[in-house]
Protein backbone atom coordinates (compact mmCIF):
# COMPACT_ATOMS: atom_id res chain seq x y z
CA UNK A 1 62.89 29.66 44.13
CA UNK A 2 59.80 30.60 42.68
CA UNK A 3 61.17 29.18 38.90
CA UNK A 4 61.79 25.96 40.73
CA UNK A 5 58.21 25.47 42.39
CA UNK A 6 56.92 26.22 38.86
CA UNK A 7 58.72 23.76 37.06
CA UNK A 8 58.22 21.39 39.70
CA UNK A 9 54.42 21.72 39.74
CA UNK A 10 54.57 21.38 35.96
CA UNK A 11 56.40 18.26 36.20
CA UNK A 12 53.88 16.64 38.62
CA UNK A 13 51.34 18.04 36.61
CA UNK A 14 52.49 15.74 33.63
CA UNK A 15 53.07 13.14 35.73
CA UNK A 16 49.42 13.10 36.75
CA UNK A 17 48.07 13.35 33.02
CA UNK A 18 50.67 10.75 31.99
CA UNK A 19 48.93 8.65 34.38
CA UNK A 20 45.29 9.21 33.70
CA UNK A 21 46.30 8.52 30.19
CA UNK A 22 48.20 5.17 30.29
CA UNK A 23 46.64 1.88 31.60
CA UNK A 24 47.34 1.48 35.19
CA UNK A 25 48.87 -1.93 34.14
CA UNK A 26 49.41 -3.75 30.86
CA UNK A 27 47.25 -6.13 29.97
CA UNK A 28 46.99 -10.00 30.86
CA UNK A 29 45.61 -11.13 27.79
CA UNK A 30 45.65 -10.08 23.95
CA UNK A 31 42.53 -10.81 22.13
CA UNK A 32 43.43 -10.19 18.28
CA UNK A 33 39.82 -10.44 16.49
CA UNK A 34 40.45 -10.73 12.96
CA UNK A 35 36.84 -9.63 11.10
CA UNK A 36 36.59 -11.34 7.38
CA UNK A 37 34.06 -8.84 6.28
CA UNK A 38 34.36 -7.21 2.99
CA UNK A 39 33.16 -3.71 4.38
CA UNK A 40 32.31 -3.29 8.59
CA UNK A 41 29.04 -1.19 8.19
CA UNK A 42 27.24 -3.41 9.69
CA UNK A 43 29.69 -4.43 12.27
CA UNK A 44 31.39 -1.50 13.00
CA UNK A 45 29.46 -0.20 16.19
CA UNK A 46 28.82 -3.86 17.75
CA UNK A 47 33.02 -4.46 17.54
CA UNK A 48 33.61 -0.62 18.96
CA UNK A 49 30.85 -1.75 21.69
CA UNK A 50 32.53 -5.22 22.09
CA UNK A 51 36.20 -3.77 22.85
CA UNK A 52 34.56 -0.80 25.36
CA UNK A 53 33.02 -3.43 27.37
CA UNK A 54 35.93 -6.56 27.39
CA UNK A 55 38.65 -3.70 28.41
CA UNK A 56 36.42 -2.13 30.59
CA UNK A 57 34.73 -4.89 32.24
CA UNK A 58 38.29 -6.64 32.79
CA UNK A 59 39.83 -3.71 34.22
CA UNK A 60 42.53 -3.54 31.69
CA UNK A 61 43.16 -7.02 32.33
CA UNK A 62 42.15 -8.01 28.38
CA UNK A 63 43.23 -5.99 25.35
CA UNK A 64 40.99 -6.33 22.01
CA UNK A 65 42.46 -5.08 18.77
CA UNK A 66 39.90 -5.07 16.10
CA UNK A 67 41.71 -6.28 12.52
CA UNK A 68 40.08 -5.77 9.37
CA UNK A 69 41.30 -6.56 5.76
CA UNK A 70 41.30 -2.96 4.97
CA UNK A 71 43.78 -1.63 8.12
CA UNK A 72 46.51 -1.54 5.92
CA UNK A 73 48.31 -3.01 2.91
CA UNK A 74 50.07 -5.61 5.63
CA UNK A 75 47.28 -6.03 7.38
CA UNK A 76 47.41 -10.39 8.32
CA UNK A 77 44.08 -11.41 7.19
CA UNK A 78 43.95 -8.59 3.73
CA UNK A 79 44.18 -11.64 1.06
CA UNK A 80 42.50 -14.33 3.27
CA UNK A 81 38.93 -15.86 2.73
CA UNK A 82 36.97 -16.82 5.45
CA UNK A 83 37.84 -20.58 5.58
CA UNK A 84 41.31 -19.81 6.21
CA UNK A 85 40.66 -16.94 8.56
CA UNK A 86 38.62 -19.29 10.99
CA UNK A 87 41.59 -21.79 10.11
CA UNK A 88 44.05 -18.91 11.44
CA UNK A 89 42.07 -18.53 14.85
CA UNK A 90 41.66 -22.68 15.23
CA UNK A 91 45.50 -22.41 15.01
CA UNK A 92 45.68 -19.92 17.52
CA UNK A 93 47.29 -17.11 15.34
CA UNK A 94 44.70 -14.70 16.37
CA UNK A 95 42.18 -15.52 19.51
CA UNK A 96 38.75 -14.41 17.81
CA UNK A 97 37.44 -14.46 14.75
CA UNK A 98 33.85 -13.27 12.92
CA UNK A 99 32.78 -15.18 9.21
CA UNK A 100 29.80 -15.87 7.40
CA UNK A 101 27.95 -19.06 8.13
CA UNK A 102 28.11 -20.13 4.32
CA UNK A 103 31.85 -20.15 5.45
CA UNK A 104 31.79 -21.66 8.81
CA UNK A 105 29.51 -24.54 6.89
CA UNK A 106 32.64 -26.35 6.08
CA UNK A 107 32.88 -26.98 9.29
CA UNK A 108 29.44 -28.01 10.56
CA UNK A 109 27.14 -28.24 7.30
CA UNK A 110 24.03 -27.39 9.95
CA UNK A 111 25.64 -23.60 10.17
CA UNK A 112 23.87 -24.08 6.45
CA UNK A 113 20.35 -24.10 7.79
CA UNK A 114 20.03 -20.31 7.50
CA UNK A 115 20.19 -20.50 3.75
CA UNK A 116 17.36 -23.28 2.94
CA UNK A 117 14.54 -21.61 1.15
CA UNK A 118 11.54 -20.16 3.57
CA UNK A 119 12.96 -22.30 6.40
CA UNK A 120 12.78 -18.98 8.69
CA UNK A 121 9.24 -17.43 8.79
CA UNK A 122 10.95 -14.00 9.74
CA UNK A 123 13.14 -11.42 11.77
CA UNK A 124 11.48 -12.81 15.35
CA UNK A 125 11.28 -16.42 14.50
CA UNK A 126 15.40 -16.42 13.80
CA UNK A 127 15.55 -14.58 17.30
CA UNK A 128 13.99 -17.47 18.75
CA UNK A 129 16.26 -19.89 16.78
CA UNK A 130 19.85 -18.35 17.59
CA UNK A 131 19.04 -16.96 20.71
CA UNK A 132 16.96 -20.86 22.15
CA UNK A 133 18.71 -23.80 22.21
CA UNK A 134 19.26 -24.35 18.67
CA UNK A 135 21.90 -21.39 18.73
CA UNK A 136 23.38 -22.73 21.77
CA UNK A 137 24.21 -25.91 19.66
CA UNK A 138 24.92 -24.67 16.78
CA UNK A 139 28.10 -21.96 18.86
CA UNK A 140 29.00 -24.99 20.96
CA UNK A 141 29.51 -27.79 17.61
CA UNK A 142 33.08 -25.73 16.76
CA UNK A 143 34.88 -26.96 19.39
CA UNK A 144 36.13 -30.18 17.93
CA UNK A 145 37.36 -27.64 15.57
CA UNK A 146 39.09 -26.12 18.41
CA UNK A 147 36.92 -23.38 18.51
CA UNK A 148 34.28 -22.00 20.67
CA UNK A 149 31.15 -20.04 18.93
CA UNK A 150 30.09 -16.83 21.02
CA UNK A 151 27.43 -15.16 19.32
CA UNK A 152 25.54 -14.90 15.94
CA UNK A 153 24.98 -11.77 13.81
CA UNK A 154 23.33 -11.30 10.27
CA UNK A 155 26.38 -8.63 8.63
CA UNK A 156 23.65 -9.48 5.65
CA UNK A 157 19.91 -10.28 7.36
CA UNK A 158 16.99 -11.08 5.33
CA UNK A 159 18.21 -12.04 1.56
CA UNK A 160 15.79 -12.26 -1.33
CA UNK A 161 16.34 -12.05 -5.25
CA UNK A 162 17.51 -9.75 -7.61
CA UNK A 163 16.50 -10.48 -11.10
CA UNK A 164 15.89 -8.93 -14.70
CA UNK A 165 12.30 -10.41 -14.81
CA UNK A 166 9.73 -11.08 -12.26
CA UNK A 167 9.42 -13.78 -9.93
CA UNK A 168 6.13 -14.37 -8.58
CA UNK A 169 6.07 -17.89 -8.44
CA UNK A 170 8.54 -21.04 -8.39
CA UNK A 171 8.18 -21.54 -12.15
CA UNK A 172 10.03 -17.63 -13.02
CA UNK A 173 13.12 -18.64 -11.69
CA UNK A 174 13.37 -22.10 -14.17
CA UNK A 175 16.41 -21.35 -16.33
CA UNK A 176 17.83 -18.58 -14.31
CA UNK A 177 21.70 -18.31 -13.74
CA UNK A 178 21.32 -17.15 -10.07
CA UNK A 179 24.46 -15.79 -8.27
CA UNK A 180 24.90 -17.19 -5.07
CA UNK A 181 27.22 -18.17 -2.06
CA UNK A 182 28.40 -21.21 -3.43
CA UNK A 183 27.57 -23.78 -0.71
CA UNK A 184 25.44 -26.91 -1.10
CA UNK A 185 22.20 -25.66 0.32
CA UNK A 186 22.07 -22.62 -2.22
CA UNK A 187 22.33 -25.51 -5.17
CA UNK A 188 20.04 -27.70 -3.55
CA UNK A 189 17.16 -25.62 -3.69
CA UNK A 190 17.89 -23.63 -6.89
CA UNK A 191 18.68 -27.21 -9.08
CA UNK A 192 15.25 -28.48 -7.44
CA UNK A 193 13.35 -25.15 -9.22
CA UNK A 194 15.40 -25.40 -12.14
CA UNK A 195 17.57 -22.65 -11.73
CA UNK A 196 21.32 -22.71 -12.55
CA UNK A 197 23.39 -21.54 -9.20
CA UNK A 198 26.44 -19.56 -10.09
CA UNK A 199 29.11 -19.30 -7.09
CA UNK A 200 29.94 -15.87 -6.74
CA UNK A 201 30.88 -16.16 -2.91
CA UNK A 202 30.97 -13.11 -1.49
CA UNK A 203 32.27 -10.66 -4.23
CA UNK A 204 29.85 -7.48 -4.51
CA UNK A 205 31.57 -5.95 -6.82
CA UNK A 206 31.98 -8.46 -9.51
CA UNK A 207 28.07 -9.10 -9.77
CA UNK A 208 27.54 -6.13 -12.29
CA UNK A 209 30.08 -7.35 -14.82
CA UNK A 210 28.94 -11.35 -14.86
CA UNK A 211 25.04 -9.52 -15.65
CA UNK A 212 26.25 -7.66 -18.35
CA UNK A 213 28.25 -10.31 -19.15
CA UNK A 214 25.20 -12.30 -19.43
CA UNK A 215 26.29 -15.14 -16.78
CA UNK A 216 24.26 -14.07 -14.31
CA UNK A 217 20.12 -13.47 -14.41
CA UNK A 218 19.48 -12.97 -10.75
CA UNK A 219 21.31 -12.98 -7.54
CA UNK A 220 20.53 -13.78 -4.18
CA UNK A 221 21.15 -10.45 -2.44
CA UNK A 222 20.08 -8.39 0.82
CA UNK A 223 18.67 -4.84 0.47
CA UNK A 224 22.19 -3.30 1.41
CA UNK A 225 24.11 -5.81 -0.54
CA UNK A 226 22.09 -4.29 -3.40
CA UNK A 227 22.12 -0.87 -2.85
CA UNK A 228 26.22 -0.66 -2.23
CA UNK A 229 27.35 -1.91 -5.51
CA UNK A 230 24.48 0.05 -6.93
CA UNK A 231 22.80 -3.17 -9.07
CA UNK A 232 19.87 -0.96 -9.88
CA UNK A 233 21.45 -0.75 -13.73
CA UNK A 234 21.36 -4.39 -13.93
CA UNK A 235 18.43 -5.79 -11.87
CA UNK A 236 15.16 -3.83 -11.71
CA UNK A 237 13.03 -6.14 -9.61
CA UNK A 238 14.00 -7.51 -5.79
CA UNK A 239 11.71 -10.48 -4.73
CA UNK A 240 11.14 -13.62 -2.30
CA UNK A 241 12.76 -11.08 0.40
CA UNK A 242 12.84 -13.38 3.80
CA UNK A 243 13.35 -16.42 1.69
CA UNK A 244 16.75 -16.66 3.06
CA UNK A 245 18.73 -15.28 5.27
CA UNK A 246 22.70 -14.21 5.42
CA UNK A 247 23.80 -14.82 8.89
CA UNK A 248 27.20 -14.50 10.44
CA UNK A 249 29.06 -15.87 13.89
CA UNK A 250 31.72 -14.81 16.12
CA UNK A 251 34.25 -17.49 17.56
CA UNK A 252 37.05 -17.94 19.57
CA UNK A 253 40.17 -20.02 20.05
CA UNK A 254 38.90 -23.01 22.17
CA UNK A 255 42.33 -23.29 23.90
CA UNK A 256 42.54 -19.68 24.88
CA UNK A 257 39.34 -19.60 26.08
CA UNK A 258 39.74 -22.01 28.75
CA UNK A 259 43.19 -20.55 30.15
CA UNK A 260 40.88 -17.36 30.44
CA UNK A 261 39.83 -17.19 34.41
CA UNK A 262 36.09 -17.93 34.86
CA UNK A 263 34.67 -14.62 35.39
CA UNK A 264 36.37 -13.60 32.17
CA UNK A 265 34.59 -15.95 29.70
CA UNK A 266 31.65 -15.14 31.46
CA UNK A 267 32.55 -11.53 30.26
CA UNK A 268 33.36 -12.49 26.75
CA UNK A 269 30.53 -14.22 25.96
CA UNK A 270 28.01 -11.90 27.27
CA UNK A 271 29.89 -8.67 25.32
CA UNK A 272 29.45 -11.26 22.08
CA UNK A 273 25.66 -11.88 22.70
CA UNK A 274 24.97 -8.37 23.43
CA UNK A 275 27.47 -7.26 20.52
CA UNK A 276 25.68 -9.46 18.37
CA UNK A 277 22.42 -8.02 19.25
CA UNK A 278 23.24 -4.66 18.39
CA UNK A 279 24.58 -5.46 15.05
CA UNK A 280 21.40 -7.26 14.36
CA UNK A 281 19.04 -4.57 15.06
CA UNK A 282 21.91 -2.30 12.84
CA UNK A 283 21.41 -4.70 9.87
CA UNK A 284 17.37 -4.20 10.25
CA UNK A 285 18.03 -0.78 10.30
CA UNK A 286 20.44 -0.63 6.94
CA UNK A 287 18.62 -2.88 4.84
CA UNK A 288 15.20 -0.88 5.41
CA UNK A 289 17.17 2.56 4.72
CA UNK A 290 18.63 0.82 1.46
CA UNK A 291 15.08 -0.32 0.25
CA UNK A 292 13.83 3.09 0.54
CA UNK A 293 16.83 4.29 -1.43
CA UNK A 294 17.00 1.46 -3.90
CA UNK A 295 12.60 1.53 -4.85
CA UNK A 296 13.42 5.76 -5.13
CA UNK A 297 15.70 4.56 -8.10
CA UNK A 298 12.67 2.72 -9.90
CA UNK A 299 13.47 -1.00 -8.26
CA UNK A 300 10.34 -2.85 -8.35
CA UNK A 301 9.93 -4.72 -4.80
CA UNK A 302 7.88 -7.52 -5.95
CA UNK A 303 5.45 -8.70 -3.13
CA UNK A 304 4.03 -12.55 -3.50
CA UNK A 305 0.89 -13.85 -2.86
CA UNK A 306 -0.52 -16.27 -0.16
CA UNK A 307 -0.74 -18.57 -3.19
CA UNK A 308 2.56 -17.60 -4.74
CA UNK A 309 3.99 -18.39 -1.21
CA UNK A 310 2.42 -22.15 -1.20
CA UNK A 311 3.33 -22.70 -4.34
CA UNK A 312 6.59 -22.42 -3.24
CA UNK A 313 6.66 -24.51 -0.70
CA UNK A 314 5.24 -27.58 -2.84
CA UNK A 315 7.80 -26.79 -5.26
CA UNK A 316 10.55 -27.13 -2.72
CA UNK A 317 9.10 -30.16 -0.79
CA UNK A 318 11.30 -32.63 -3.03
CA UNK A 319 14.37 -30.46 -2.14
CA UNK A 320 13.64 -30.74 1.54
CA UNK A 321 12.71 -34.44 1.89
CA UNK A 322 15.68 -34.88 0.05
CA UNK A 323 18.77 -33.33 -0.86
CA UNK A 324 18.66 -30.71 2.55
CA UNK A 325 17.42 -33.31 4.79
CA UNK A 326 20.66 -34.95 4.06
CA UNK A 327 22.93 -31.90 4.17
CA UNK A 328 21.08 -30.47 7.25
CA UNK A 329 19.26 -33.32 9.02
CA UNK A 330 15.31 -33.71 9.31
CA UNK A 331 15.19 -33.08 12.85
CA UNK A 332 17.07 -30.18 12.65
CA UNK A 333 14.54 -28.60 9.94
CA UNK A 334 12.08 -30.00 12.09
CA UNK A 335 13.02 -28.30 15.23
CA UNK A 336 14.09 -25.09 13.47
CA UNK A 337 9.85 -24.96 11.95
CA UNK A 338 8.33 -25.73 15.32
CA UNK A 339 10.59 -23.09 17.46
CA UNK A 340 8.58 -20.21 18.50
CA UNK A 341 9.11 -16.52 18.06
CA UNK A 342 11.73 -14.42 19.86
CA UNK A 343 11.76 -11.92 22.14
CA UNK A 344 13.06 -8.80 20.54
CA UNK A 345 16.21 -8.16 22.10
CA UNK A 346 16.18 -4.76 24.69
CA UNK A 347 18.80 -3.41 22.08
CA UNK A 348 16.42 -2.86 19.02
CA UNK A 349 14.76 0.90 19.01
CA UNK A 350 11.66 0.82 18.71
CA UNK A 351 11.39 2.23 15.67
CA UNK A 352 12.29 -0.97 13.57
CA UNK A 353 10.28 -3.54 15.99
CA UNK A 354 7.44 -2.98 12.74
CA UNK A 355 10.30 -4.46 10.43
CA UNK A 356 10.62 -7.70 11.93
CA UNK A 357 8.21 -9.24 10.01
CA UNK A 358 9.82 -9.53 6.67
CA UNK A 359 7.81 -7.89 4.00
CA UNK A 360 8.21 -7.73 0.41
């Protein structure tokens, strides 16, 4: 008798863990979120935090699986670029998706706006930009691409440039074979200086081999996007940091959204903002731990003067009353110069808040 009450209270006792372990019910909806990054530092917590709070928050009503190109060798998105990922999610193959803005361009050419030259004054004047009602445009133009934007994120942040010489004025970059994204906006501004854009899209670990290769002078680059692929060898001076800015977006299937009860896009969106928020203040936090690492190496960080910094914007004038005015619209660059400062977001430590300003 006593051998029986045993195993019985071992079997309820695995009934109870089997229970505590399992979802009380399966879930209602799948979210698959495919993420076109080339490496996830920069994303990695913000997803994590994004799943915790959509499964949570829905009481196990919405699943989120997080798939990256390096999962595994079949992983569905491995060998796609980010036009064809955000193509994938418009189809409704997967329900979310997270790409570059140089990417999502192709789709609304004002997504270009974070790339034109010194457009952006810094770190809180973009927080007032994508978190106003700019941003709120900007998410809400996908959805004639059946799409609907959640949230922005930088996965890059404040981009300067990497070069073999100096720049310290408009008239150092003439003749330079620059390495950039390869949208309009990055030739625009770089033909108008007389610089020679080179599209290297996002491919980090090519950019050595085209500078020793001598096809490439200078690149438009991040502090982290320089220290990964270790460029120190090949560029020794970083400048015109803040001049640009690499920004990224999370979106969703517009049709999937909408069959999503109320309460539940209410949830989705709010995870995204927040999400976004936290990988934003993570970017801040990478690129100023890289530039300590990369100037330890000998990398000059080359800081411009209030003069160098006018002379750039006469230089670029012709650029923006013409070629980006028509890419981008006048109004927009209008509206995007006269919008105040952010708020910095409850999710940055305190510790970076001195960062926001961009320096050199």
């Amino acid at each position: 008798m006593k051998s029986f009450e045993k195993s019985a209270a071992a079997a309820f006792g695995l009934l109870v863990l089997a229970f505590f372990a399992s979802p009380v019910h399966a879930a209602k909806y799948k979210i698959n979120w495919f993420l076109g990054h080339p490496n996830l530092d920069y994303f990695e917590e913000a997803a994590a935090n994004f799943k915790r709070t959509v499964e949570t928050g829905s009481h196990g009503d919405i699943s989120v699986e997080i798939v990256t190109k390096s999962d595994a060798a079949q992983s569905p998105i491995k060998d796609r670029t980010g036009p064809e990922i955000a193509a994938a999610v418009a189809a409704g193959e997967a329900q979310m998706g997270h790409s570059f803005t140089d990417v999502m361009g192709g789709m609304d050419a004002r997504l270009w706006a974070f790339e034109a030259p010194y457009l952006l004054r810094d770190y809180r004047h973009m927080e007032g930009v994508i978190e106003g009602p700019i941003g709120a445009e900007l998410l809400d133009s996908l959805r004639d691409k059946q799409l609907v934007g959640l949230s922005f994120t930088y996965s890059g942040g404040a981009s300067g440039v990497a070069s073999k010489r100096e720049i310290r004025g408009p008239a150092d970059l003439k003749g330079l074979k620059v390495g950039v994204y390869g949208d309009p906006v990055n030739a625009a501004w770089l033909d108008s200086l007389g610089a020679t854009p080179v599209a290297i899209e996002h491919h980090l670990d090519g950019i050595s081999g085209l500078a020793r290769d001598g096809k490439l002078d200078a690149v438009v680059t991040t502090w982290r996007n320089f220290e990964r692929p270790r460029l120190e060898s090949d560029f020794k001076y970083v400048g015109m940091m803040g001049s640009t800015y690499l920004v990224s977006m999370t979106y969703i299937n517009a049709k999937f959204f909408a069959s999503l009860p109320a309460d539940y896009q209410a949830l989705i969106k709010d995870a995204s903002l927040a999400t976004g928020r936290i990988e934003r203040a993570k970017t801040i936090e990478l690129n100023e731990s890289a530039k300590r690492q990369v100037t330890a190496k000998g990398v000059r960080s080359v800081h411009l003067t209030k003069e160098a910094r006018l002379a750039f914007d006469a230089a670029l004038k012709p650029a923006y009353d013409g070629e980006l005015s028509k890419l981008l619209g006048k109004k927009l660059l209008e509206r995007i110069r006269a919008t105040k400062d952010g708020t910095v977001p409850l999710e940055v430590p305190e510790s970076l808040v001195s960062h926001w300003p961009v320096g050199p």
